[in-house]
C-alpha atoms as a PDB file:
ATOM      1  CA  UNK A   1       5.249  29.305  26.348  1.00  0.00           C
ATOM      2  CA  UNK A   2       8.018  26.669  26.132  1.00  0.00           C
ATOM      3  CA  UNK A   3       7.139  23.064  25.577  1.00  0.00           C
ATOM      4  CA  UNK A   4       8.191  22.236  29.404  1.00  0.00           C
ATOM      5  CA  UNK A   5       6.202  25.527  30.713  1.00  0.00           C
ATOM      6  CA  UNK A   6       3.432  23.922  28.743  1.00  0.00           C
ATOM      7  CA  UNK A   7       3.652  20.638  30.701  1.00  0.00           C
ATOM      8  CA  UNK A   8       4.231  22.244  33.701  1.00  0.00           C
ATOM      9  CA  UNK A   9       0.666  23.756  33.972  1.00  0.00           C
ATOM     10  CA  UNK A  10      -0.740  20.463  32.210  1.00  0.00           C
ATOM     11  CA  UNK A  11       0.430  18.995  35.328  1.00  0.00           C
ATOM     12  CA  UNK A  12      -1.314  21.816  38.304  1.00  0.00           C
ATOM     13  CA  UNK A  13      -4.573  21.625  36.039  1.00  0.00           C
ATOM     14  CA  UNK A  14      -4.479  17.626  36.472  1.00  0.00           C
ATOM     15  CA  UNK A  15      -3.990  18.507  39.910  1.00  0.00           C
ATOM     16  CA  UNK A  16      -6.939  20.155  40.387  1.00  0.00           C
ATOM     17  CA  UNK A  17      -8.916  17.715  38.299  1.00  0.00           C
ATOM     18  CA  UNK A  18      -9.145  18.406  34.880  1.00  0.00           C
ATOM     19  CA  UNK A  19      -9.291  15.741  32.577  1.00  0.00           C
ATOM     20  CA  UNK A  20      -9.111  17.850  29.564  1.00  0.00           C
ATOM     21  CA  UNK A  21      -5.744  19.165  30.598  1.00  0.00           C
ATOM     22  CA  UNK A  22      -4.864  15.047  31.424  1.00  0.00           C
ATOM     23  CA  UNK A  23      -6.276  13.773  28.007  1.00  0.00           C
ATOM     24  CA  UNK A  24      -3.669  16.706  26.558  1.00  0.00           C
ATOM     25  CA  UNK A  25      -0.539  15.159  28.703  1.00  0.00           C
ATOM     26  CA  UNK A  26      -1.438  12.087  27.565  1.00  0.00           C
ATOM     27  CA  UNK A  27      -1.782  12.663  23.799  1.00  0.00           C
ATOM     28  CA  UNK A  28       1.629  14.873  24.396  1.00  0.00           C
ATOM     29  CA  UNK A  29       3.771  12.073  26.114  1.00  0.00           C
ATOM     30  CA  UNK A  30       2.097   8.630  25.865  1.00  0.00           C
ATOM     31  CA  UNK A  31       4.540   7.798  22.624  1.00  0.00           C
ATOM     32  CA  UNK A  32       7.497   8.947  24.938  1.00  0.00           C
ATOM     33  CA  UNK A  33       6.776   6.910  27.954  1.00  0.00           C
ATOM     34  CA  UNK A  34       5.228   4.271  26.048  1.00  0.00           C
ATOM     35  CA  UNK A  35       8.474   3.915  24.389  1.00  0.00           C
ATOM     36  CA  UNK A  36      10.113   3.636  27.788  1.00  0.00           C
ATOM     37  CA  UNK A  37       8.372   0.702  28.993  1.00  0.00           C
ATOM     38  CA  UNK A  38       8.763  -1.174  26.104  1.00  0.00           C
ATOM     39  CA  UNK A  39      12.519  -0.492  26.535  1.00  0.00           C
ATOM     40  CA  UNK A  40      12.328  -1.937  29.839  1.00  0.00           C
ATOM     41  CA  UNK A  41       9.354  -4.572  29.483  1.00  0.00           C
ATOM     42  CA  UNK A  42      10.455  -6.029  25.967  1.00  0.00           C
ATOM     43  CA  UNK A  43       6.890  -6.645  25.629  1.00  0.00           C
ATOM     44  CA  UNK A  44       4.311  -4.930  24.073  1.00  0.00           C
ATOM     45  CA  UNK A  45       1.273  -5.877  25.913  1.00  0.00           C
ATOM     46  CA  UNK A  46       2.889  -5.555  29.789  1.00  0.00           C
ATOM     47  CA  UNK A  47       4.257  -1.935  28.206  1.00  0.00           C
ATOM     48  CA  UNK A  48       0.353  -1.317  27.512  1.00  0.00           C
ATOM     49  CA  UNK A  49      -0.286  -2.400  31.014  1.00  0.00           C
ATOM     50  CA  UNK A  50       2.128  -0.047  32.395  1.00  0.00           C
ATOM     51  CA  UNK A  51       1.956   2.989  30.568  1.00  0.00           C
ATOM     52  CA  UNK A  52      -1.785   2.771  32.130  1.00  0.00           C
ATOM     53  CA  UNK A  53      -0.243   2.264  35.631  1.00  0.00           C
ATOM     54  CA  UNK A  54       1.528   5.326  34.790  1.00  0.00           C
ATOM     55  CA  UNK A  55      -1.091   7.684  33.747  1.00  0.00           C
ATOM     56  CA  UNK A  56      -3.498   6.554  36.462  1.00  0.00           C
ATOM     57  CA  UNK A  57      -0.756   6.988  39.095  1.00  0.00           C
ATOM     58  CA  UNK A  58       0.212  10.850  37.130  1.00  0.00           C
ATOM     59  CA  UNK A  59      -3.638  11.693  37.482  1.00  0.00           C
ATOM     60  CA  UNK A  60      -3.647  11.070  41.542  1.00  0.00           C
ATOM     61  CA  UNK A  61      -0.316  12.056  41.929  1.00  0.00           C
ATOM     62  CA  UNK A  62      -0.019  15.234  39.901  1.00  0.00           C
ATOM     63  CA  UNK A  63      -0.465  17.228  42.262  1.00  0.00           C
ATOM     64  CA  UNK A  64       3.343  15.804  44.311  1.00  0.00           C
ATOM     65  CA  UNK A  65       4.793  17.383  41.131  1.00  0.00           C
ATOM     66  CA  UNK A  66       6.302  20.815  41.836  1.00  0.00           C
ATOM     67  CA  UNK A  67       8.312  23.572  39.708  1.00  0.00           C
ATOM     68  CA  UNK A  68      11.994  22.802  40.523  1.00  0.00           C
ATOM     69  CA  UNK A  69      14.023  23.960  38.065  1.00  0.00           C
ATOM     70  CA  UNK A  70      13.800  20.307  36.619  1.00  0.00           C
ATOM     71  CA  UNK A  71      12.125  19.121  33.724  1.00  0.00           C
ATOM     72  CA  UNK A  72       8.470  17.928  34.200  1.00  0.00           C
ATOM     73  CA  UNK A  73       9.238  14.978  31.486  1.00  0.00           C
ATOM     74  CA  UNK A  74      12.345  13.913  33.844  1.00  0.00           C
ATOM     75  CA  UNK A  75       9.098  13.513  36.556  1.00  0.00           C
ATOM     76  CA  UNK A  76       7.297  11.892  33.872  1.00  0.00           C
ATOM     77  CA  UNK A  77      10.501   9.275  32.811  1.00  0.00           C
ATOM     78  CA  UNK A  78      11.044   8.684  36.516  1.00  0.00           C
ATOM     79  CA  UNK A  79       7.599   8.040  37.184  1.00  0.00           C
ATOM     80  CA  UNK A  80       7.097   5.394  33.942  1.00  0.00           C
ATOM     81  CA  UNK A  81      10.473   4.037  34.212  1.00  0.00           C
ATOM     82  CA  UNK A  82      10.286   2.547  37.929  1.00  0.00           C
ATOM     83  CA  UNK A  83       6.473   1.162  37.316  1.00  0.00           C
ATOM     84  CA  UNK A  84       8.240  -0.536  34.429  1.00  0.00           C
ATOM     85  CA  UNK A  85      11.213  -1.809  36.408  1.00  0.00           C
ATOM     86  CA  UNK A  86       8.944  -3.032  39.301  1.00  0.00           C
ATOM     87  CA  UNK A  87       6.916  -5.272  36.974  1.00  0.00           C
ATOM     88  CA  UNK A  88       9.853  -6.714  35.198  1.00  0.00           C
ATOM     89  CA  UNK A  89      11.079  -7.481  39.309  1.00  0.00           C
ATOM     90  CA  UNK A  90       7.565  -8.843  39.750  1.00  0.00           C
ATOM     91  CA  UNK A  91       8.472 -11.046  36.385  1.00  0.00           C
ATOM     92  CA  UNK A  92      11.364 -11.855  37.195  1.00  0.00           C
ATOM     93  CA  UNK A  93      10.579 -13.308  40.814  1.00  0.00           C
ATOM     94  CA  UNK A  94      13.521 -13.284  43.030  1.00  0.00           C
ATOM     95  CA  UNK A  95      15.166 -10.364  44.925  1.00  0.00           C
ATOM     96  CA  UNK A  96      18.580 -11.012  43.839  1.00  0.00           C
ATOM     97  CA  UNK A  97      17.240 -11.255  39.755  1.00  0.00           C
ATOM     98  CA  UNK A  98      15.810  -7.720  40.315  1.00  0.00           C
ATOM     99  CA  UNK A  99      18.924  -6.152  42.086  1.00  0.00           C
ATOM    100  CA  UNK A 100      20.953  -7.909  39.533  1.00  0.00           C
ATOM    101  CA  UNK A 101      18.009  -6.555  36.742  1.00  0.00           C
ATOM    102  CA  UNK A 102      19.002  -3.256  38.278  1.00  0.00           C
ATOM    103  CA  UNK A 103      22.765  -3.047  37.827  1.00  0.00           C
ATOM    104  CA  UNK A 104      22.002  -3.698  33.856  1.00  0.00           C
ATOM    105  CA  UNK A 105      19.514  -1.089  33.341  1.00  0.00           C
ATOM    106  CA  UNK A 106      21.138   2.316  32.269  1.00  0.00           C
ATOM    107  CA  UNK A 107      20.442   5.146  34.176  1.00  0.00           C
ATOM    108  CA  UNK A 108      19.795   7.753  31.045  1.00  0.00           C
ATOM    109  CA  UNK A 109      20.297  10.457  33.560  1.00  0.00           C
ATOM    110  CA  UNK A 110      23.516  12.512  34.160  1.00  0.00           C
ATOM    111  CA  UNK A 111      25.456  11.419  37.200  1.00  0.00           C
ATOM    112  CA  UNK A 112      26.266  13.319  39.966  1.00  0.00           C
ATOM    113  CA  UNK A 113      29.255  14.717  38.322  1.00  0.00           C
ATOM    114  CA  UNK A 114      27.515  15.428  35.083  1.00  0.00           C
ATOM    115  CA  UNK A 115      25.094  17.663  36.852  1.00  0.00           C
ATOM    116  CA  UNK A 116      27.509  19.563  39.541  1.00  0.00           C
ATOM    117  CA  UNK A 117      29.145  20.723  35.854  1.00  0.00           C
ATOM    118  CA  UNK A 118      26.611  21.364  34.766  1.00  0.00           C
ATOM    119  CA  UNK A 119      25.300  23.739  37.423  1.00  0.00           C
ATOM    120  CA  UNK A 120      28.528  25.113  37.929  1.00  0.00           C
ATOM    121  CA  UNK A 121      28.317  25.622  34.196  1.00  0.00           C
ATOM    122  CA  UNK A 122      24.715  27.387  34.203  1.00  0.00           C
ATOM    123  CA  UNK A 123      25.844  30.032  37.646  1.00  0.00           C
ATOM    124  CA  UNK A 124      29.047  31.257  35.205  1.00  0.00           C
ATOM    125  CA  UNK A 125      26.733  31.587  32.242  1.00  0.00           C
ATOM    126  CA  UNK A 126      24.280  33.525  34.382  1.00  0.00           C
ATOM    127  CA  UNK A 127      27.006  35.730  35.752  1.00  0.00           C
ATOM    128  CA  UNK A 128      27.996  36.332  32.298  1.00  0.00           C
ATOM    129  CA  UNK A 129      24.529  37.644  31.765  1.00  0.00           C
ATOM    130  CA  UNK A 130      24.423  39.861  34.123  1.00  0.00           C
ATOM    131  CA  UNK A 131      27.280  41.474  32.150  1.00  0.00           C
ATOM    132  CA  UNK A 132      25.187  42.720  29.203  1.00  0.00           C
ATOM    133  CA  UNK A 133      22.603  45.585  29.333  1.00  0.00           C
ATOM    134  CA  UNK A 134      18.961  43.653  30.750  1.00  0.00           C
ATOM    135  CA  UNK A 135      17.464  44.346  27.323  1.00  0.00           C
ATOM    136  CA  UNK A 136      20.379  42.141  25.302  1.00  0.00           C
ATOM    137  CA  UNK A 137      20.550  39.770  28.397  1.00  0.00           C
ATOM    138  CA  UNK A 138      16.416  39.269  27.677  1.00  0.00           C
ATOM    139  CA  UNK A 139      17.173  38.928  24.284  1.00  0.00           C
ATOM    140  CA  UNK A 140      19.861  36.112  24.956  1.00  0.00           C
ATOM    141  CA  UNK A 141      17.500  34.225  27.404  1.00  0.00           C
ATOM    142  CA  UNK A 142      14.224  34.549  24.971  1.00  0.00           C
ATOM    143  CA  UNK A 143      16.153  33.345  21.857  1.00  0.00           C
ATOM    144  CA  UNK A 144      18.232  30.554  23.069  1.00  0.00           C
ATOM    145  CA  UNK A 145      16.348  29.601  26.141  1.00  0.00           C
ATOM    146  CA  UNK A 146      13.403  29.877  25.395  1.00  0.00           C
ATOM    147  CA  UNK A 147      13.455  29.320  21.722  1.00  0.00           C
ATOM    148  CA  UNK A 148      12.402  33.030  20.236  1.00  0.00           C
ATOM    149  CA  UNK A 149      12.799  33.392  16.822  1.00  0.00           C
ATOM    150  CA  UNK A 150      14.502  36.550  15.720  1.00  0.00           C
ATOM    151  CA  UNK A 151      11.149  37.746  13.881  1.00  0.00           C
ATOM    152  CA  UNK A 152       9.462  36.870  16.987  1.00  0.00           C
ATOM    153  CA  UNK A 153      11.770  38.871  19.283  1.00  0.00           C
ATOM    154  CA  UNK A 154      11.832  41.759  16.702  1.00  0.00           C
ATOM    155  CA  UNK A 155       7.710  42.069  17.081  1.00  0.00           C
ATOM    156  CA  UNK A 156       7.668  41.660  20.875  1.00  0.00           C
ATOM    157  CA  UNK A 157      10.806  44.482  21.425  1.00  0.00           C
ATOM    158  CA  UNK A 158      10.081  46.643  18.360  1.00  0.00           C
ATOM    159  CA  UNK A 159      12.915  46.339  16.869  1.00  0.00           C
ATOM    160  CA  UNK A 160      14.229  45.994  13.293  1.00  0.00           C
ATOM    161  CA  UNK A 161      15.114  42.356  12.332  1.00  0.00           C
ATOM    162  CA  UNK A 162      18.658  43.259  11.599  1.00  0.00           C
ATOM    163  CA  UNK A 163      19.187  45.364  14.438  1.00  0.00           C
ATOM    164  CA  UNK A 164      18.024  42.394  16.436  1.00  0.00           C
ATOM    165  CA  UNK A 165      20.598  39.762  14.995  1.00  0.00           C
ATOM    166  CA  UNK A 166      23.574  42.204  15.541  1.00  0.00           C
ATOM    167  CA  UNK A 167      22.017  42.926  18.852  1.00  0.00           C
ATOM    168  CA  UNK A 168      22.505  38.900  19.329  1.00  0.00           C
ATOM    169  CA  UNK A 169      25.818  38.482  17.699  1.00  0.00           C
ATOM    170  CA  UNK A 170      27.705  40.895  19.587  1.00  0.00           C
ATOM    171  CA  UNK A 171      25.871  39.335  22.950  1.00  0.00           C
ATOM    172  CA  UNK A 172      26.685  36.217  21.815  1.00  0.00           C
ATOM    173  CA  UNK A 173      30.422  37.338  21.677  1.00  0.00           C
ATOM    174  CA  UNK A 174      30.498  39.294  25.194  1.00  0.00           C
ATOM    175  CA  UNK A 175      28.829  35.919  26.729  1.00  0.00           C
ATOM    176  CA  UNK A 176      31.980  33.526  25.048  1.00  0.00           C
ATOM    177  CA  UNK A 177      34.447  36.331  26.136  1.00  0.00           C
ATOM    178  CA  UNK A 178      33.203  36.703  29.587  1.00  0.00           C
ATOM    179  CA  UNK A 179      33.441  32.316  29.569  1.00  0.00           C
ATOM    180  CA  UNK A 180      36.796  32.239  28.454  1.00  0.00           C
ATOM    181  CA  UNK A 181      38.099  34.410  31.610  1.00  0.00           C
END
């Protein structure tokens, strides 16, 4: 299971309620989004304050949450990141401060440019896929999507180690052929 698979289902089992699963998230991301509002806050103790916003407002809200294709720490970020920009507004006082506040905090996420190149980027890669036989296209997807090591891929197909690299290697080459067209 990849690290964001694993977050994923951290995230349905808060939704139903289990703090087990929530003490998990917490010990798995709390540096991360701590880190975040400290970025944003400049101080340590209102970071404090608002990483607990953060995880109190994750536990009821968990459940809003759903598997889109996007990364359940890019929920997380957004999530932390606009508690922390609301109490620097609340600092700060006026509404003009916190618009101005919000022109000078970067946006870490790709624009909307970034990501239509990105998607246009991911359908020729998957159409390139579809290219080589299922088993080498599995192979592909398990080892550089889902982070497979070869000795892992070798046990779960039965295949030899070596066989498995070539196997890779010459995939590898049909993918950055088909990319070039």
């Amino acid at each position: 299971m990849t690290p964001q698979q694993e977050v994923e289902e951290l995230l349905a089992r808060i939704a139903m309620g289990d703090r087990r699963a929530f003490s998990d998230l917490y010990d798995r991301t709390s540096a991360k989004l701590f880190g975040i509002c400290l970025r944003v806050l400049r101080d340590q103790a209102e970071s404090e304050e608002a990483l607990q916003e953060a995880y109190v407002r994750i536990w009821h809200k968990a459940d809003a949450y759903r598997v889109n294709g996007y990364s359940p720490m890019t929920w997380l970020i957004t999530l932390t990141r606009n508690i922390a920009i609301d109490r620097r507004r609340q600092r700060r006082g006026t509404p003009s401060e916190a618009i101005d506040l919000a022109e000078t905090l970067p946006d870490d996420g790709p624009g909307p440019e970034a990501m239509a190149a990105e998607r246009s980027e991911a359908g020729r890669l998957h159409l390139c896929l579809r290219e080589l036989p299922e088993d080498r296209a599995a192979m592909v997807r398990r080892a550089y999507l889902d982070g497979d090591t070869y000795a892992e891929l070798a046990a779960a197909t039965g295949v030899k180690l070596n066989t498995v690299r070539t196997w890779l290697r010459r995939a590898l080459i049909q993918l950055r052929e088909c990319l070039e067209r």
